[in-house]
C-alpha atoms as a PDB file:
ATOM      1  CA  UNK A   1     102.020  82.748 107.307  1.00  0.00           C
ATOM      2  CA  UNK A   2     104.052  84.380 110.502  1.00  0.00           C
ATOM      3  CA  UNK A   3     102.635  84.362 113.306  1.00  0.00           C
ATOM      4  CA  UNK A   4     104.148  88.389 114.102  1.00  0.00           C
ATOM      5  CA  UNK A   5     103.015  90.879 112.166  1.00  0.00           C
ATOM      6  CA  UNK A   6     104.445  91.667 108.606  1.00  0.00           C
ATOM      7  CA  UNK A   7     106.125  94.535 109.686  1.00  0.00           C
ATOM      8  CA  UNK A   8     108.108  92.631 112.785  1.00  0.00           C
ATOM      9  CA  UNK A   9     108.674  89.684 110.484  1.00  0.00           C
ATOM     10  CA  UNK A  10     110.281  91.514 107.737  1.00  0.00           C
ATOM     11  CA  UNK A  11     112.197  93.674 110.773  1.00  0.00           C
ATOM     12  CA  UNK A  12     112.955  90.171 112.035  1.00  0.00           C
ATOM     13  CA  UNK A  13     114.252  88.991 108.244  1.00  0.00           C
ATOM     14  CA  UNK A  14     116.024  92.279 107.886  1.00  0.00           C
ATOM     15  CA  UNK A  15     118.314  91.800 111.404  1.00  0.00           C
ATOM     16  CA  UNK A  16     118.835  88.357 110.685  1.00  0.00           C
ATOM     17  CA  UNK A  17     120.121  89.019 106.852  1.00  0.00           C
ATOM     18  CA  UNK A  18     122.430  91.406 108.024  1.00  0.00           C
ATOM     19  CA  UNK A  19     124.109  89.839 110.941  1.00  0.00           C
ATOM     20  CA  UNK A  20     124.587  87.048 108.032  1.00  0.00           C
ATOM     21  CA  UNK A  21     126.266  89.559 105.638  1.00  0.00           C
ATOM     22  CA  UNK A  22     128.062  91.118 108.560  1.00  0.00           C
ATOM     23  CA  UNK A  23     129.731  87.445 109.309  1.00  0.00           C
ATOM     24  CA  UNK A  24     130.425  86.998 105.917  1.00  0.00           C
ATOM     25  CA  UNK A  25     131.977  89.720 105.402  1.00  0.00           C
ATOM     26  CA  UNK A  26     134.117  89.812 108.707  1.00  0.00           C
ATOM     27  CA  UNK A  27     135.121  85.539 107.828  1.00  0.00           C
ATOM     28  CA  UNK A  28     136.338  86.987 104.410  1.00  0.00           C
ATOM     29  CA  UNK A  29     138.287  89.577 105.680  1.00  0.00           C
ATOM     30  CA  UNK A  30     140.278  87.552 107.855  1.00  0.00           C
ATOM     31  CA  UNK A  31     140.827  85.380 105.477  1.00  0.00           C
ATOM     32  CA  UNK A  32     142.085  88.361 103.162  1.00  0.00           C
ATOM     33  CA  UNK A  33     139.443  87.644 100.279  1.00  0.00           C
ATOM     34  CA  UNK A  34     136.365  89.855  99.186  1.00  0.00           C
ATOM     35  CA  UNK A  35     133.217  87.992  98.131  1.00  0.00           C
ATOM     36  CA  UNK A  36     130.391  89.219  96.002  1.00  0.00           C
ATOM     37  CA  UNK A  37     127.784  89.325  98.058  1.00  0.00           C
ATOM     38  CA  UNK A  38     123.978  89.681  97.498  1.00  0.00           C
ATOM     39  CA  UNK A  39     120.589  90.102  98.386  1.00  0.00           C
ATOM     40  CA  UNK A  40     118.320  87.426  97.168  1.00  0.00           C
ATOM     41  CA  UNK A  41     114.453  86.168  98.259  1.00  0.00           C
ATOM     42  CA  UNK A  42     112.678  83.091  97.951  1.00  0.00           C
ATOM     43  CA  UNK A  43     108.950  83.938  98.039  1.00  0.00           C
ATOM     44  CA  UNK A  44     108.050  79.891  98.435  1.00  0.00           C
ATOM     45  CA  UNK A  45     110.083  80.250 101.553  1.00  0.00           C
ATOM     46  CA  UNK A  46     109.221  83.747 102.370  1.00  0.00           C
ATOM     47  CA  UNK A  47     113.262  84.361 103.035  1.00  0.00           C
ATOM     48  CA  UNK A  48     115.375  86.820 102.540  1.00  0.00           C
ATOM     49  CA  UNK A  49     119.471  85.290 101.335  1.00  0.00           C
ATOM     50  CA  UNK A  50     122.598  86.593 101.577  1.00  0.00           C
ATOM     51  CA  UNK A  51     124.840  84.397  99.276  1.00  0.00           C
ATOM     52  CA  UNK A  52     127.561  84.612  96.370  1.00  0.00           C
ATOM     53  CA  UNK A  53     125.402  82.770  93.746  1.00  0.00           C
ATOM     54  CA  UNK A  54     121.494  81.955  93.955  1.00  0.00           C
ATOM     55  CA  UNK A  55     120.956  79.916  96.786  1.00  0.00           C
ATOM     56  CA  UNK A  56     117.705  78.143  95.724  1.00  0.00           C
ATOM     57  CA  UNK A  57     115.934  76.989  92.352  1.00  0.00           C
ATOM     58  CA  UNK A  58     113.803  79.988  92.818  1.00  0.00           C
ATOM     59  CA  UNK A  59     115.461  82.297  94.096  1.00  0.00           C
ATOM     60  CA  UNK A  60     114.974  85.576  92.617  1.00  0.00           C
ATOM     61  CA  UNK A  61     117.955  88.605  93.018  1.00  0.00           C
ATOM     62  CA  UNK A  62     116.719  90.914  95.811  1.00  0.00           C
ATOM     63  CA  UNK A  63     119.177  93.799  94.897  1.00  0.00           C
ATOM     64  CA  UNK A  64     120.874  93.847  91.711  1.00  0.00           C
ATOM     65  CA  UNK A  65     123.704  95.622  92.698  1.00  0.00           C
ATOM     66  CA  UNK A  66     125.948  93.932  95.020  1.00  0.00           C
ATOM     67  CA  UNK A  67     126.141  94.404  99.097  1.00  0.00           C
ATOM     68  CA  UNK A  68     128.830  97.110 100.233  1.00  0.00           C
ATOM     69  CA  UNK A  69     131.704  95.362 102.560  1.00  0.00           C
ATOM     70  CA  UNK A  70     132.620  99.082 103.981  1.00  0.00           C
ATOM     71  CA  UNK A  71     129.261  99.254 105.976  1.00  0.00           C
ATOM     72  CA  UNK A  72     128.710  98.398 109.940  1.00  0.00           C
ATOM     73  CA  UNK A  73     126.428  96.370 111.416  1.00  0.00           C
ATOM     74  CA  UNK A  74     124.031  99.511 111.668  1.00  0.00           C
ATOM     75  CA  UNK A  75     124.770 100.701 108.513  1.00  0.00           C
ATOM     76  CA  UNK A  76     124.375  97.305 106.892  1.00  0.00           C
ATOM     77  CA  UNK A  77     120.676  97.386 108.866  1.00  0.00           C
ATOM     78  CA  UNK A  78     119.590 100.298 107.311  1.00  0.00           C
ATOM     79  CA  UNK A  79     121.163  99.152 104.040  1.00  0.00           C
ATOM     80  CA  UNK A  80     118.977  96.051 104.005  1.00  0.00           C
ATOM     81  CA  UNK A  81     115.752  97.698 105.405  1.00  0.00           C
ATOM     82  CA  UNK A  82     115.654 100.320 102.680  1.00  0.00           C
ATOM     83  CA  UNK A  83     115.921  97.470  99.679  1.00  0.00           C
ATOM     84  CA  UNK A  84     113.223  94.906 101.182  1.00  0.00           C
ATOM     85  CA  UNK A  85     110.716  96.574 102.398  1.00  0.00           C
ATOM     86  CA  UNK A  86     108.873  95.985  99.242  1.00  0.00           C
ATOM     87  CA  UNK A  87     109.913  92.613  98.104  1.00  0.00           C
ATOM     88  CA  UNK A  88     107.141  90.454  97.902  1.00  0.00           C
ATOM     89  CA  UNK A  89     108.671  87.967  99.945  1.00  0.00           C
ATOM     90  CA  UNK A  90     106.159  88.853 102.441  1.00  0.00           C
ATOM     91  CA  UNK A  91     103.259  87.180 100.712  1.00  0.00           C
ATOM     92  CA  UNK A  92     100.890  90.334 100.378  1.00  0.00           C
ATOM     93  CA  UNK A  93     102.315  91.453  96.974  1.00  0.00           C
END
């Protein structure tokens, strides 16, 4: 169980997801490719993902469509706040 709060850890999850995306997304476009990206969650782990295929045995899809490459950091914030907040990655659902 975190130590923080559920609300600061999935904050905490949420920033860290999308500076992930964000650096996927900016080593792909120097590299003039365009991954599929998306959201997955591993409730054993109580993670959050941001990969091309499922990244664990148990991973379950977080999102099912995939992750926009036109966003911002910001934008890619809000993006992942507004899909998680629910997930029940957090361990209380």
């Amino acid at each position: 169980m975190p130590t923080e709060s559920y609300a600061q850890y999935h904050n905490n999850e949420v920033a860290r997801i999308s500076r992930e995306a964000f650096r996927l997304m900016m080593e792909d476009s120097r590299a003039g490719i365009s991954s599929e990206l998306y959201l997955w969650f591993t409730p054993r782990l109580k993670q959050l993902h941001v990969a091309t295929e499922k990244p664990h045995e148990d991973s379950q899809i977080g999102w099912a469509e995939r992750i926009p490459t036109n966003l911002t950091q910001q934008q890619l914030d809000a993006w992942f706040a507004a899909r998680t907040g629910r997930l029940p990655y957090l361990g209380g659902a």
